[in-house]
Protein backbone atom coordinates (compact mmCIF):
# COMPACT_ATOMS: atom_id res chain seq x y z
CA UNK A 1 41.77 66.21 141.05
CA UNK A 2 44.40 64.86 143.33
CA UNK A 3 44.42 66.32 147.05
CA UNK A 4 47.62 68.66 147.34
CA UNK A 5 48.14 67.87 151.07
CA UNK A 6 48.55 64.62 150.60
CA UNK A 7 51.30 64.68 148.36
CA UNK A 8 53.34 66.66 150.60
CA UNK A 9 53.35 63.59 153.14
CA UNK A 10 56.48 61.33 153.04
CA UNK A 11 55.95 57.81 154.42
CA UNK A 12 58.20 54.78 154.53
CA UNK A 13 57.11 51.50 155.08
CA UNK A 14 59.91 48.41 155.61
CA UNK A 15 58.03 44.79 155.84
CA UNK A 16 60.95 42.43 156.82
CA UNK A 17 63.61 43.80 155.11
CA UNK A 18 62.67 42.71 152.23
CA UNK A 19 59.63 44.70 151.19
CA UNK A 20 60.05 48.82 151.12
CA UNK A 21 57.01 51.29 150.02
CA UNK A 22 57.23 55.02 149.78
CA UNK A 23 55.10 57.83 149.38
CA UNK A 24 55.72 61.49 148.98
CA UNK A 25 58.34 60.30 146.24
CA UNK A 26 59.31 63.41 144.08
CA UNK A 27 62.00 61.41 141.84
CA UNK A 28 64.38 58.80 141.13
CA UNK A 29 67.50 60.14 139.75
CA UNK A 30 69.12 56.55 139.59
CA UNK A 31 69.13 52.95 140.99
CA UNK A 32 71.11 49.35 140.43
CA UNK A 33 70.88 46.24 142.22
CA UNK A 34 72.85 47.58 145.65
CA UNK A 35 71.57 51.68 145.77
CA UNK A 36 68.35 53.16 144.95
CA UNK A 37 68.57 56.92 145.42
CA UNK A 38 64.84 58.52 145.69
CA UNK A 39 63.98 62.52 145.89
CA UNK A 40 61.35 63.02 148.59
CA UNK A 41 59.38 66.40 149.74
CA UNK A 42 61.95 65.59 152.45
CA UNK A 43 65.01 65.47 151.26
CA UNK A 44 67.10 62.67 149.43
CA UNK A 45 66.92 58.97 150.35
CA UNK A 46 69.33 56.63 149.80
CA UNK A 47 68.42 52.87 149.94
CA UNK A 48 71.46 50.56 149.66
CA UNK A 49 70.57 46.33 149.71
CA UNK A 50 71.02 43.44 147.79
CA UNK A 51 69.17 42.44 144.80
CA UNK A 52 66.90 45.66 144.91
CA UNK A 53 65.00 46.38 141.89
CA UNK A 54 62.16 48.78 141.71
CA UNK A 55 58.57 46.80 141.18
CA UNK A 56 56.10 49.66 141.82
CA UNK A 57 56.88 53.53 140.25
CA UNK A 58 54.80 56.39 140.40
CA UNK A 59 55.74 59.77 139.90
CA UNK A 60 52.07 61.05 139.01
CA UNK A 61 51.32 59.74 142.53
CA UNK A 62 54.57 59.78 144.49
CA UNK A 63 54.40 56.58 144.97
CA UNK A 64 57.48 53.80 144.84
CA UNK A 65 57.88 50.59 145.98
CA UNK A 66 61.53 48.52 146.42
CA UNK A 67 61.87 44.82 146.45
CA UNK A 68 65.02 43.34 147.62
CA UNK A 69 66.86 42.59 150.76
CA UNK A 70 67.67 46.23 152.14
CA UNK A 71 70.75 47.23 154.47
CA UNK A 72 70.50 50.61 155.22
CA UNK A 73 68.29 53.95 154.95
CA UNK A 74 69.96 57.06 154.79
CA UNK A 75 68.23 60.79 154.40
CA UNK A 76 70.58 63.47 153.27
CA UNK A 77 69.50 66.57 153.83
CA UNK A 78 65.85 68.17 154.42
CA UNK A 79 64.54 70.31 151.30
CA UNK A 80 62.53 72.96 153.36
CA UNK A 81 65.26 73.51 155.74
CA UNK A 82 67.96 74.35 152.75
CA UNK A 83 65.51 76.26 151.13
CA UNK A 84 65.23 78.68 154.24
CA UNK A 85 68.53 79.08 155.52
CA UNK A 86 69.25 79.53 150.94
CA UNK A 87 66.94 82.88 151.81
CA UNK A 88 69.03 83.81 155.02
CA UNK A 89 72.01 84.18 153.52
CA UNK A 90 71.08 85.75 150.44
């Protein structure tokens, strides 16, 4: 039986630009060579590089890892915050 709590954690780990691993990974809804675009318990993630290519994927676990050389991270929105102000304004 996997432990609930930690799936809800996020982490992001970036070893010399070249080496990216994730946790708390929810999806992958699509990737190429320049973007990978990752769901997290946090919100999107965008990771845009060169040569990236996905050599580690776990959905069971959350768990993703990116080889490549990577140029930018960029979040794009929080989850849990949507969801609350979604109830606020019903």
């Amino acid at each position: 039986m996997q432990d609930t709590t930690a799936n809800n954690t996020h982490t992001l780990t970036l070893d010399n630009r070249e080496s990216l691993t994730l946790t708390g990974v929810t999806d992958v809804p699509g990737f190429d060579e320049e973007t990978v675009s990752v769901r997290t318990h946090l919100g999107s993630l965008i990771i845009k590089g060169e040569d990236l290519h996905i050599s580690r994927l776990s959905l069971d676990t959350g768990q993703v890892s990116v080889e490549g050389k990577v140029n930018s991270l960029q979040y794009l929105g929080d989850t849990r915050q949507k969801g609350i102000v979604s109830r606020i304004f019903r």
